[in-house]
PDB file of N, CA and C in Angstrom:
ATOM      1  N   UNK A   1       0.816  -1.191   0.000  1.00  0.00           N
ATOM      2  CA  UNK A   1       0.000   0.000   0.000  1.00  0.00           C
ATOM      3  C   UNK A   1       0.870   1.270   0.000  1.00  0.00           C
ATOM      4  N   UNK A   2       2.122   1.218   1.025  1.00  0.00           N
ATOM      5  CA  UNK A   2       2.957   2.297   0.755  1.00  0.00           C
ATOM      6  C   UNK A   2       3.299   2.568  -0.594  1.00  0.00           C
ATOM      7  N   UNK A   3       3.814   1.514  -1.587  1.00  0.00           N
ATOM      8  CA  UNK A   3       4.280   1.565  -2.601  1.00  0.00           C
ATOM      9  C   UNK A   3       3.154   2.639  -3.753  1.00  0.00           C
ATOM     10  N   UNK A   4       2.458   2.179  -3.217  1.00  0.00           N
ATOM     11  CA  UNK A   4       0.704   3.148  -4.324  1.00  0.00           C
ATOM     12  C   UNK A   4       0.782   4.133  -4.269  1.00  0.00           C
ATOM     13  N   UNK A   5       0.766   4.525  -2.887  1.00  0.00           N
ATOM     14  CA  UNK A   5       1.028   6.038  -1.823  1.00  0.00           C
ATOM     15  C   UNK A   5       1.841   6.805  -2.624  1.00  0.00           C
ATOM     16  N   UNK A   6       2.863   6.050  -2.351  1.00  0.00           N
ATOM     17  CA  UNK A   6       4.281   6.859  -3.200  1.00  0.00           C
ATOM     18  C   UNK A   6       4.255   7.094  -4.560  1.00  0.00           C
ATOM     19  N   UNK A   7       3.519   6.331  -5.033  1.00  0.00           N
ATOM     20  CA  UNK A   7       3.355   6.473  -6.399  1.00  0.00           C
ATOM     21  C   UNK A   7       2.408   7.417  -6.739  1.00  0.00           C
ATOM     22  N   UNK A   8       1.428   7.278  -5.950  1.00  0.00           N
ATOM     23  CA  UNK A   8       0.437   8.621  -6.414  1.00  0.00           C
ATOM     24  C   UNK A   8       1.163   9.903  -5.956  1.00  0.00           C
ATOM     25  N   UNK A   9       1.856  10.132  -5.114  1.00  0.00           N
ATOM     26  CA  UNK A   9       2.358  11.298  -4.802  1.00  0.00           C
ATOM     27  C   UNK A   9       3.475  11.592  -5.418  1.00  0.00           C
ATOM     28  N   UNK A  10       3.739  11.059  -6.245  1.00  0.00           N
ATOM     29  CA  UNK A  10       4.557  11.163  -7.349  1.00  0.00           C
ATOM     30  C   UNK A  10       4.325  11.699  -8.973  1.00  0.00           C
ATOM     31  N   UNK A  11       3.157  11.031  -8.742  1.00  0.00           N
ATOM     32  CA  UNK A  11       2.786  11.404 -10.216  1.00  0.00           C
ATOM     33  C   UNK A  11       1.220  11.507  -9.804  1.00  0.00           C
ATOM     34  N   UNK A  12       0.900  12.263  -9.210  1.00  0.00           N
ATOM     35  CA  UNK A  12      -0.461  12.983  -9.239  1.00  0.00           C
ATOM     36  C   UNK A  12      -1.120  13.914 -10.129  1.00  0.00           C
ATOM     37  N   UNK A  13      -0.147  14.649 -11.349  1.00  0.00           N
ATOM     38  CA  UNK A  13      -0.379  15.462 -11.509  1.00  0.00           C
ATOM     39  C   UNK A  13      -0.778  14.854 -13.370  1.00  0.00           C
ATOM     40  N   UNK A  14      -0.303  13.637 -13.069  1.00  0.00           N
ATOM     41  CA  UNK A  14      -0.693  12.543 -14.073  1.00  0.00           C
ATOM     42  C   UNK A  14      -1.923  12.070 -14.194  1.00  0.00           C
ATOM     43  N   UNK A  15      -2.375  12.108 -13.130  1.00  0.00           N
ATOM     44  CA  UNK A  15      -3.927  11.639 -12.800  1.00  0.00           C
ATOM     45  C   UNK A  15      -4.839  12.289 -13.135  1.00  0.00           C
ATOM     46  N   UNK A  16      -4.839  13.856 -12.292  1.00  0.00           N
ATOM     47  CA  UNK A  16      -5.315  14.785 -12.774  1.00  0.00           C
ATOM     48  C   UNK A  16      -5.428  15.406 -13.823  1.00  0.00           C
ATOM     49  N   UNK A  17      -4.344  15.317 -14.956  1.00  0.00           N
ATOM     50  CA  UNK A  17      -4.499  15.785 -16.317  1.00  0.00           C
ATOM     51  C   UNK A  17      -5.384  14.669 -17.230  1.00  0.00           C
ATOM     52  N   UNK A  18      -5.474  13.286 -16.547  1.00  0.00           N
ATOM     53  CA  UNK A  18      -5.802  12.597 -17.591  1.00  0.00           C
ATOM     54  C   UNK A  18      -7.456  12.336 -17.090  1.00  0.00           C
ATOM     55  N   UNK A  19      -8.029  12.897 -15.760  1.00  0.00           N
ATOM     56  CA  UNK A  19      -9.460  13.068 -15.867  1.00  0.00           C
ATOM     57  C   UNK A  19      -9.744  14.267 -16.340  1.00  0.00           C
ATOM     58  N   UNK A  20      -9.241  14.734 -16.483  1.00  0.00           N
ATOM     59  CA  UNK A  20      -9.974  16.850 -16.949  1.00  0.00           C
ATOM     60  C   UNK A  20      -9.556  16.054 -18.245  1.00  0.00           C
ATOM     61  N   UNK A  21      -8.966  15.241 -18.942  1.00  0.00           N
ATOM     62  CA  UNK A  21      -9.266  15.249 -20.598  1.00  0.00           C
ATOM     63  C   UNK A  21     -10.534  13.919 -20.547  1.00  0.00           C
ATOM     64  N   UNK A  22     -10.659  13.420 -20.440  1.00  0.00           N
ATOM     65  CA  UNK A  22     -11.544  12.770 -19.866  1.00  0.00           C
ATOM     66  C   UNK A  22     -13.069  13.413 -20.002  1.00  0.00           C
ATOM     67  N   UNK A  23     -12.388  14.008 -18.741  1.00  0.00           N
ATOM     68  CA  UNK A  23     -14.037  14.827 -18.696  1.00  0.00           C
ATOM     69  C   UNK A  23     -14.505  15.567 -19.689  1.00  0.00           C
ATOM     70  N   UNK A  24     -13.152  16.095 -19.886  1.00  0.00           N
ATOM     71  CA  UNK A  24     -13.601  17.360 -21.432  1.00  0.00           C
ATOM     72  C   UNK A  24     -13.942  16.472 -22.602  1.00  0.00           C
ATOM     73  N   UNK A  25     -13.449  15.040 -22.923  1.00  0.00           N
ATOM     74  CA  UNK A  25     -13.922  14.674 -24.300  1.00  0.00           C
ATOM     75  C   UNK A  25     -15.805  14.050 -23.474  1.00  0.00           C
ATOM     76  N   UNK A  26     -16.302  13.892 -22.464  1.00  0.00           N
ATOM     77  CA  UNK A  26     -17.238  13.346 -22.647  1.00  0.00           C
ATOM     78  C   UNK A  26     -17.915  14.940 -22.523  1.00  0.00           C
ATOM     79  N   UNK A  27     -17.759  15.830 -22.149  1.00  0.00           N
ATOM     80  CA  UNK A  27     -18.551  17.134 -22.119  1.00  0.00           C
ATOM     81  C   UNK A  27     -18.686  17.530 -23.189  1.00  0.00           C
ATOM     82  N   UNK A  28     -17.911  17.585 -24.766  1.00  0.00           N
ATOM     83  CA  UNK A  28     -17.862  17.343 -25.263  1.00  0.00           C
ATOM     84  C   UNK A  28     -18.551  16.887 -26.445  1.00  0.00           C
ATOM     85  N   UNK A  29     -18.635  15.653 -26.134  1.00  0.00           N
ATOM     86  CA  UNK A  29     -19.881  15.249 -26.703  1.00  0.00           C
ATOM     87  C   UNK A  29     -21.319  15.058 -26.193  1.00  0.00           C
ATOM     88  N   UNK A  30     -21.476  15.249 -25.006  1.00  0.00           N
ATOM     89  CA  UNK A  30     -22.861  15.650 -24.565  1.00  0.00           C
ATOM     90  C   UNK A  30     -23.353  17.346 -24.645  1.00  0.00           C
ATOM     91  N   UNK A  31     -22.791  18.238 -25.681  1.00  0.00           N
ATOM     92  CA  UNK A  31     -22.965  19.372 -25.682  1.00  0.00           C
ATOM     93  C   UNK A  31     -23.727  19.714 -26.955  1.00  0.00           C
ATOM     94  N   UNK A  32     -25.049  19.609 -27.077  1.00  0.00           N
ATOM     95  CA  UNK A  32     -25.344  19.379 -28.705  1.00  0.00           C
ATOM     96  C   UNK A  32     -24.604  21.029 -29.859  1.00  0.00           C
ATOM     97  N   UNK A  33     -24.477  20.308 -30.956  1.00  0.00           N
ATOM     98  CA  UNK A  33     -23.646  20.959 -31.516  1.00  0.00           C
ATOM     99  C   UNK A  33     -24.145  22.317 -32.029  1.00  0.00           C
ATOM    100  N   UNK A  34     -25.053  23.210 -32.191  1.00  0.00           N
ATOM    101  CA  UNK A  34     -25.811  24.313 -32.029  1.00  0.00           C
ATOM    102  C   UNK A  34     -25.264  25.017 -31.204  1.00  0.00           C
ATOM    103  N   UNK A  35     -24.913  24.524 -29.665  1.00  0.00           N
ATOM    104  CA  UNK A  35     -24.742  25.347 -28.431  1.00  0.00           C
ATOM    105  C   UNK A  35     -23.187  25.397 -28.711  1.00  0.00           C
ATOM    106  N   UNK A  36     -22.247  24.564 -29.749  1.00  0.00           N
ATOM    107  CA  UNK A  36     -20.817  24.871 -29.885  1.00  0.00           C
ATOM    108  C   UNK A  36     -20.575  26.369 -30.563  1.00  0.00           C
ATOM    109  N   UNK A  37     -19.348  26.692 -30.326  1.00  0.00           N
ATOM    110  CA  UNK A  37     -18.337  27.940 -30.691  1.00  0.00           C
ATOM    111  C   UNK A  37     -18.406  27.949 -32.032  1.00  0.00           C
ATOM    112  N   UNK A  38     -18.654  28.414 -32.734  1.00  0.00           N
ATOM    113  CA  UNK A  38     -18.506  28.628 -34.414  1.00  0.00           C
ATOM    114  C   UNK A  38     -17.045  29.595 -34.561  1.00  0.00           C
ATOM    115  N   UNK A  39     -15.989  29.825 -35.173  1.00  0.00           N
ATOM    116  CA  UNK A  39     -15.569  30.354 -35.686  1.00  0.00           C
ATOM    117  C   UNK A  39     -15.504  31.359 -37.096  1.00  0.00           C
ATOM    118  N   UNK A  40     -15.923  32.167 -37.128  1.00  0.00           N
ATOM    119  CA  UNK A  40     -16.093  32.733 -38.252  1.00  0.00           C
ATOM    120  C   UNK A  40     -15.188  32.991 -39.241  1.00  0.00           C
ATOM    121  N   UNK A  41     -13.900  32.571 -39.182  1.00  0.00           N
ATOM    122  CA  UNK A  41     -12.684  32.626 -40.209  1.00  0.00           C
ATOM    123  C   UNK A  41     -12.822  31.851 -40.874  1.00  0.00           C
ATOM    124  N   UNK A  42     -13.203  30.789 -40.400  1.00  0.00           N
ATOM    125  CA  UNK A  42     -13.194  29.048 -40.920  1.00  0.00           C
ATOM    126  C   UNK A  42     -14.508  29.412 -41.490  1.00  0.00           C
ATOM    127  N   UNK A  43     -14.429  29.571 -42.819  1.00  0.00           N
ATOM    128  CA  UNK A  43     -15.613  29.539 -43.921  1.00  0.00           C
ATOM    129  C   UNK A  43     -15.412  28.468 -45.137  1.00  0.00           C
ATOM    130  N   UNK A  44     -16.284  28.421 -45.699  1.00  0.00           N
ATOM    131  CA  UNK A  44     -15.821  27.494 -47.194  1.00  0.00           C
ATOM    132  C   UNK A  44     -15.911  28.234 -48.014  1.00  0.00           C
ATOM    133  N   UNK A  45     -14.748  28.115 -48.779  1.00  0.00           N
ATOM    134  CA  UNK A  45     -14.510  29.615 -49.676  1.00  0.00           C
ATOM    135  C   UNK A  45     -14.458  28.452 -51.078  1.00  0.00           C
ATOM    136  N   UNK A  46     -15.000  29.573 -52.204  1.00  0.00           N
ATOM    137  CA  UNK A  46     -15.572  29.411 -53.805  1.00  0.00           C
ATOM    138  C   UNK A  46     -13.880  27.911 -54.279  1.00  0.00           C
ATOM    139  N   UNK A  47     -14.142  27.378 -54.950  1.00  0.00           N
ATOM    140  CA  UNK A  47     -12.927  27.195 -56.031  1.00  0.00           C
ATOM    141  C   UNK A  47     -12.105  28.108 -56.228  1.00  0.00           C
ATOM    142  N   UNK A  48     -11.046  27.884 -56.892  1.00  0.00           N
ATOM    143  CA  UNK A  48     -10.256  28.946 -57.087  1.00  0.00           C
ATOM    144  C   UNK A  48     -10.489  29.592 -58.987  1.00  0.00           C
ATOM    145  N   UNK A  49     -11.459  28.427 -59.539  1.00  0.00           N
ATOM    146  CA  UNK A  49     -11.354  28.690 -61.071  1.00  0.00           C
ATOM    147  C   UNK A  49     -12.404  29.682 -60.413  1.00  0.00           C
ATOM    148  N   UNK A  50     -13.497  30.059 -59.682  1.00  0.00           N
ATOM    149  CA  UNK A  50     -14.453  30.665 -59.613  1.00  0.00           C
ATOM    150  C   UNK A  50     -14.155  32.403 -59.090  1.00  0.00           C
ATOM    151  N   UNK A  51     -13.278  31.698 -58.169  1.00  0.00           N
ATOM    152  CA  UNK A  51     -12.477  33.018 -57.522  1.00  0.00           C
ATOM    153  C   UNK A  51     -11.832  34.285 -58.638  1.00  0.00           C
ATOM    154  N   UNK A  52     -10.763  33.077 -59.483  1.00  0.00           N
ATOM    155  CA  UNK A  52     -10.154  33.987 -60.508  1.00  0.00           C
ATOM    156  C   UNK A  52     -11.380  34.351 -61.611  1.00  0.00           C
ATOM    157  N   UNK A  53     -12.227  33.619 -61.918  1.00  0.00           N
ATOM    158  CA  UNK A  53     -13.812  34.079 -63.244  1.00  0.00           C
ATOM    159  C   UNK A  53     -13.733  35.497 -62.354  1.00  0.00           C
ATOM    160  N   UNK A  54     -14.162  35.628 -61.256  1.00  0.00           N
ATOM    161  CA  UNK A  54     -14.775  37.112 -60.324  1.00  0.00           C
ATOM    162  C   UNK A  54     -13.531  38.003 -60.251  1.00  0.00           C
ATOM    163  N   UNK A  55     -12.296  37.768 -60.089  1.00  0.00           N
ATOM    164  CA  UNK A  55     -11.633  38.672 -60.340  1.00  0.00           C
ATOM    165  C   UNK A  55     -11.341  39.288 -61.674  1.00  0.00           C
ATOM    166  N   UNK A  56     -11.308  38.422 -62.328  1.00  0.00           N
ATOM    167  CA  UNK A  56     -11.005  39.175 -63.974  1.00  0.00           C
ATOM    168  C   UNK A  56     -12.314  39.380 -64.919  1.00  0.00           C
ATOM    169  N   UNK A  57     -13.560  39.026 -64.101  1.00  0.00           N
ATOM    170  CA  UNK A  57     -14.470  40.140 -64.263  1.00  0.00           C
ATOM    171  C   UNK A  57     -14.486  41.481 -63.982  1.00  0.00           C
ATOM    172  N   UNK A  58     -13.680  41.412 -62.282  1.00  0.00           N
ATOM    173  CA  UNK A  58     -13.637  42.613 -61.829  1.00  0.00           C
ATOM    174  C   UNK A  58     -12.938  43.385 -62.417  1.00  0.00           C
ATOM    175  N   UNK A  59     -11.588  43.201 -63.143  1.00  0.00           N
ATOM    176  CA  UNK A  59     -10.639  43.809 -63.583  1.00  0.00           C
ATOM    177  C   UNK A  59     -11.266  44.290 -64.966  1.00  0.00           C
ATOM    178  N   UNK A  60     -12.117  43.854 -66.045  1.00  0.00           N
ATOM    179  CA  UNK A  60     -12.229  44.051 -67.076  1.00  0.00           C
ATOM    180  C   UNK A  60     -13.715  45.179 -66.969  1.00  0.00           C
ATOM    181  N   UNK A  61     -14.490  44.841 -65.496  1.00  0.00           N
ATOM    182  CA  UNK A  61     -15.322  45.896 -65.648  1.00  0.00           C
ATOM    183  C   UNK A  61     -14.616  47.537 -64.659  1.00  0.00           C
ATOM    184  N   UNK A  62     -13.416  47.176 -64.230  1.00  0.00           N
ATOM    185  CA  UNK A  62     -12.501  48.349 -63.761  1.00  0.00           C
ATOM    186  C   UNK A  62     -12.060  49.245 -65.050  1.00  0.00           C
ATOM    187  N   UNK A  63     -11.686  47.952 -66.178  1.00  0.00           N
ATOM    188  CA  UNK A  63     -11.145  49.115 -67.243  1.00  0.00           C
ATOM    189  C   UNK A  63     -11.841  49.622 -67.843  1.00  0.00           C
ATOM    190  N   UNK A  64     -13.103  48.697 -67.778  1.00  0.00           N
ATOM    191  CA  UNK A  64     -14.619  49.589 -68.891  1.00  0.00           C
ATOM    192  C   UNK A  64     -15.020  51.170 -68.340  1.00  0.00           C
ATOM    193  N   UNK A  65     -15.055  50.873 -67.158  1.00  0.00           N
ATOM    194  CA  UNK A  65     -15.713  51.669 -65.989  1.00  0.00           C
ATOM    195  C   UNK A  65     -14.825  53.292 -66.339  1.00  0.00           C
ATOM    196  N   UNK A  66     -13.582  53.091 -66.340  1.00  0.00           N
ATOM    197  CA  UNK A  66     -12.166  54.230 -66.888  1.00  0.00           C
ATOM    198  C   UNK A  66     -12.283  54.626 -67.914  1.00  0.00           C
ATOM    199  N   UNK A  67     -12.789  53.398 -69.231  1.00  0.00           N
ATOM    200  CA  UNK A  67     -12.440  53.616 -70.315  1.00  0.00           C
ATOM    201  C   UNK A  67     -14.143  55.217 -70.402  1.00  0.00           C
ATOM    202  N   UNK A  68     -15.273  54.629 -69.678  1.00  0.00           N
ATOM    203  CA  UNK A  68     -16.494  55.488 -69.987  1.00  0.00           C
ATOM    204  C   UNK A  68     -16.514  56.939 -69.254  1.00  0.00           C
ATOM    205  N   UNK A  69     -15.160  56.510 -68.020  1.00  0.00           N
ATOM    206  CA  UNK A  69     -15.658  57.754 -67.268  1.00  0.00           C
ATOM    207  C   UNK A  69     -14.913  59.127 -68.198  1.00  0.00           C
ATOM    208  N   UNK A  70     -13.648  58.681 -69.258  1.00  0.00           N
ATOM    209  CA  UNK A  70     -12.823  59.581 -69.534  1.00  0.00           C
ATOM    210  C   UNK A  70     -14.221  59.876 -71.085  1.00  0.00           C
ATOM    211  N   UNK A  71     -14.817  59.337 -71.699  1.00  0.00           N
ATOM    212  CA  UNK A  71     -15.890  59.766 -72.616  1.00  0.00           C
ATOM    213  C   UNK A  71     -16.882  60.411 -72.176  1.00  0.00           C
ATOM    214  N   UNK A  72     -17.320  60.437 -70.683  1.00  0.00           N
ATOM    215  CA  UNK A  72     -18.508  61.483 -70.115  1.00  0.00           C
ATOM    216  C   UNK A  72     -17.936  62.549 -69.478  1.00  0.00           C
ATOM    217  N   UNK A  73     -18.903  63.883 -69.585  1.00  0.00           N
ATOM    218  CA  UNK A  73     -18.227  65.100 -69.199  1.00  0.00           C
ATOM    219  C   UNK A  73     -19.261  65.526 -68.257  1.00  0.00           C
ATOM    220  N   UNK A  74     -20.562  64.784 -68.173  1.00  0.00           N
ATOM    221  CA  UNK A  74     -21.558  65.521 -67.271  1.00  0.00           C
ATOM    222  C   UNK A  74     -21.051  64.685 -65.599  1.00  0.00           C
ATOM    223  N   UNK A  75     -21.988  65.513 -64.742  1.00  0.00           N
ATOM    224  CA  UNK A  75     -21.923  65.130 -63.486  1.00  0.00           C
ATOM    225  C   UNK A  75     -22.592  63.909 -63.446  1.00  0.00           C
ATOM    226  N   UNK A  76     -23.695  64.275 -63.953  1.00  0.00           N
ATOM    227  CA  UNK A  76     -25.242  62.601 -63.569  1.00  0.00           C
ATOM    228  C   UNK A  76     -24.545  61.520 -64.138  1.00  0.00           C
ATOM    229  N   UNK A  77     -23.623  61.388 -65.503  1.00  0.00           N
ATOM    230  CA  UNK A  77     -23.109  60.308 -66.031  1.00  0.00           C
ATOM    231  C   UNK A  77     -22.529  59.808 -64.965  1.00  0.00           C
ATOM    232  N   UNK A  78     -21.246  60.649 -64.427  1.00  0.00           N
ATOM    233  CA  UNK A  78     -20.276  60.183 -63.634  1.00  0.00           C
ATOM    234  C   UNK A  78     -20.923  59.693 -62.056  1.00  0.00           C
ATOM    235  N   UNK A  79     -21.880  59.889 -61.742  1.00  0.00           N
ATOM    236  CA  UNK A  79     -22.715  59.480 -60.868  1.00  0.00           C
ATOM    237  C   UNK A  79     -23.130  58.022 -61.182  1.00  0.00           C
ATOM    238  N   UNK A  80     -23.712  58.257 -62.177  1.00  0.00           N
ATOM    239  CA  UNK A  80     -24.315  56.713 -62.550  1.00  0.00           C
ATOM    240  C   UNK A  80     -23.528  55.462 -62.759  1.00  0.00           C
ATOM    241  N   UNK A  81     -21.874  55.937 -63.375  1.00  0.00           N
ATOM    242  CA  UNK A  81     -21.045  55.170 -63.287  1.00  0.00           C
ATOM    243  C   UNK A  81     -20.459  54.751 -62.145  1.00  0.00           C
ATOM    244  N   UNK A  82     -20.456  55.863 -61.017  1.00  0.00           N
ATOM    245  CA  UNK A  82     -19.788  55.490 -59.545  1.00  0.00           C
ATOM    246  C   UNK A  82     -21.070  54.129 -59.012  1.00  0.00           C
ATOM    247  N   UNK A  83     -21.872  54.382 -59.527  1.00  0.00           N
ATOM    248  CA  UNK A  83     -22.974  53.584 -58.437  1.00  0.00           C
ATOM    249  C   UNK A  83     -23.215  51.937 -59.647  1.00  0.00           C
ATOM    250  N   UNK A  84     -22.583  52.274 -60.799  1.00  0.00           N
ATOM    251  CA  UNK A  84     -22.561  50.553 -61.538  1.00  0.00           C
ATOM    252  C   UNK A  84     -20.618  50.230 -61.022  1.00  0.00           C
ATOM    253  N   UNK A  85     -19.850  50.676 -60.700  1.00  0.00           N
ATOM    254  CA  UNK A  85     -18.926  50.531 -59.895  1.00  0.00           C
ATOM    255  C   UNK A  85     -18.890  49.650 -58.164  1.00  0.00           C
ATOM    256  N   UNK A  86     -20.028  50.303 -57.874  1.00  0.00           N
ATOM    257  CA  UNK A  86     -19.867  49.951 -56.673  1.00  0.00           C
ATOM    258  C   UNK A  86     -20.723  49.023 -56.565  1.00  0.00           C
ATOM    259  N   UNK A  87     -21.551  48.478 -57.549  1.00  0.00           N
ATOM    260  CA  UNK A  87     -22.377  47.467 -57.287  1.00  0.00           C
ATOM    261  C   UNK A  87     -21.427  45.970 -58.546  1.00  0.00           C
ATOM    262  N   UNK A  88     -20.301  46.703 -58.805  1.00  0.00           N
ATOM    263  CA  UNK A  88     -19.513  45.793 -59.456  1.00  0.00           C
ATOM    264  C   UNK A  88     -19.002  44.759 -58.510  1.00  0.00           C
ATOM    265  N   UNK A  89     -18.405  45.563 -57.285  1.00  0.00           N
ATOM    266  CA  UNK A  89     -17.484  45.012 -56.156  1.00  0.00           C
ATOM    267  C   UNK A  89     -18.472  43.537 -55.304  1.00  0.00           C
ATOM    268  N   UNK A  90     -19.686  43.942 -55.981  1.00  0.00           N
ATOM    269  CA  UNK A  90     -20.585  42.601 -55.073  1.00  0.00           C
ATOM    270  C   UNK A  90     -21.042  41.569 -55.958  1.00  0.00           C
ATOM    271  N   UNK A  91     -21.383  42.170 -57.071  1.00  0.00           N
ATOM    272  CA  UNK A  91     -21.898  41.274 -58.416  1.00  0.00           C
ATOM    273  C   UNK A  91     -20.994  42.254 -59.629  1.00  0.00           C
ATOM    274  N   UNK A  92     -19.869  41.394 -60.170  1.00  0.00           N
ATOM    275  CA  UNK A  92     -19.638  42.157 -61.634  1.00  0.00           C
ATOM    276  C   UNK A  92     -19.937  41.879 -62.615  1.00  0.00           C
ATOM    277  N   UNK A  93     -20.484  40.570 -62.422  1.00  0.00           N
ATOM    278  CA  UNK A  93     -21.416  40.201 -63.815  1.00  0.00           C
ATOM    279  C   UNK A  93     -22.616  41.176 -64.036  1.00  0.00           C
ATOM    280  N   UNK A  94     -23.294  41.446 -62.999  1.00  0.00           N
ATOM    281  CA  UNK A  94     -24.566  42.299 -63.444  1.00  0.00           C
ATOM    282  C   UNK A  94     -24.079  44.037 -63.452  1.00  0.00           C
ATOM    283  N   UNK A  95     -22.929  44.139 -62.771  1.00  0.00           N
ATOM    284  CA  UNK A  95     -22.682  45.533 -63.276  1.00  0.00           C
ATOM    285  C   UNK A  95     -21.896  45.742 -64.583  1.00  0.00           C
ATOM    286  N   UNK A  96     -21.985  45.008 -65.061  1.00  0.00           N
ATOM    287  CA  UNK A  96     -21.269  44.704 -66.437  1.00  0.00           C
ATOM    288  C   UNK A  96     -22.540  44.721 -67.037  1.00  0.00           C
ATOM    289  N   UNK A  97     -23.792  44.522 -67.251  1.00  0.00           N
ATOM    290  CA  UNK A  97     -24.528  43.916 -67.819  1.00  0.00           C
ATOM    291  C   UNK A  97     -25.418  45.645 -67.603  1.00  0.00           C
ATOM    292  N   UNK A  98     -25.362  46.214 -66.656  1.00  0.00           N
ATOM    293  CA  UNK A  98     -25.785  47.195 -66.563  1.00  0.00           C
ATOM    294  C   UNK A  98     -24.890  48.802 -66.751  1.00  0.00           C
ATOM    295  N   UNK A  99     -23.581  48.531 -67.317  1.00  0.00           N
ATOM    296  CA  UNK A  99     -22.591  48.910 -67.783  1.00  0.00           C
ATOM    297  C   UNK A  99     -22.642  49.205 -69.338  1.00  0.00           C
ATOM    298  N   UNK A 100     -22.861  47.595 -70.129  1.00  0.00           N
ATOM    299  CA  UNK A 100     -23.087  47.450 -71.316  1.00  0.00           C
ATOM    300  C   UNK A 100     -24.429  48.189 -72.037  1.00  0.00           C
ATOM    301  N   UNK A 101     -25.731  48.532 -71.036  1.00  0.00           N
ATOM    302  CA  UNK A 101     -25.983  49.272 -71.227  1.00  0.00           C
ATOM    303  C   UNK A 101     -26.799  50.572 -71.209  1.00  0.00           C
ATOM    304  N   UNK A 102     -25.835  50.746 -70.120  1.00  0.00           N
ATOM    305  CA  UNK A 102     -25.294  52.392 -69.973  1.00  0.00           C
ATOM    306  C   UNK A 102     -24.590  52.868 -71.399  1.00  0.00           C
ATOM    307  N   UNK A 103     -23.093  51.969 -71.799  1.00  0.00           N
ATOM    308  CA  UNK A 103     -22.837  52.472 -72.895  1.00  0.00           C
ATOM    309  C   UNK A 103     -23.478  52.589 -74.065  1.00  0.00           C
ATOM    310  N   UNK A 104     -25.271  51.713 -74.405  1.00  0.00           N
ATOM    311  CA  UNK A 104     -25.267  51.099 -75.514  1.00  0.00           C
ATOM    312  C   UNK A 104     -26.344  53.008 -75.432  1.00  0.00           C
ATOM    313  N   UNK A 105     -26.828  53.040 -74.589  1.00  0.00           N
ATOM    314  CA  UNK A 105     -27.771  54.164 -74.772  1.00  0.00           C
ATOM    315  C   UNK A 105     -27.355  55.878 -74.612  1.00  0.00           C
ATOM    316  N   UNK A 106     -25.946  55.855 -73.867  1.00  0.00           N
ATOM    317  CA  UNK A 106     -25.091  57.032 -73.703  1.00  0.00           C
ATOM    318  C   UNK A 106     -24.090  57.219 -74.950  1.00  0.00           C
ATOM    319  N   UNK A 107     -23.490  56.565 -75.210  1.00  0.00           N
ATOM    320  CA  UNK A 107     -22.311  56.827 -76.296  1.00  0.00           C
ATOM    321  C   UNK A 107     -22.425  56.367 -77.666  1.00  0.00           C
TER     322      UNK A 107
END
């Protein structure tokens, strides 16, 4: 019995780490998963062929966007272009589409 003694007072701290994991994997799983921590970094992000389609949309309705603002001289144009710009940055397919025509009925 001494021999146990000694042994637990030896490595007690062995014991104790290995019920707190213990406890934590069965808490764990009795925690339904709703009531868990979400991280919000950890997202599922597009493909990357999809990623680059949206960027070099973006880029080609950046140069359209330059190429129309240096052909308009009024204020309301340049208005109308800031606001198919800024609705590029969320959808550039449809500000492209509402771009195309802007130009088809302005220029």
């Amino acid at each position: 019995m001494t021999k146990i003694w000694r042994w637990v007072r030896r490595w007690w701290w062995t014991i104790v780490a290995g019920v707190i994991s213990i406890a934590g994997f069965f808490f764990l799983l009795l925690i339904p998963k709703s009531e868990r921590i979400t991280r919000p970094e950890i997202r599922i992000k597009k493909p990357l062929k999809e990623r680059a389609r949206e960027e070099i949309e973006r880029a080609r309705l950046e140069g359209e966007i330059e190429k129309a603002r240096k052909r308009t001289k009024a204020r309301v144009e340049r208005r109308w272009l800031d606001e198919i710009e800024h609705i590029g940055k969320k959808n550039p397919v449809m500000a492209r589409k509402q771009l195309a025509y802007w130009l088809d009925k302005n220029l």
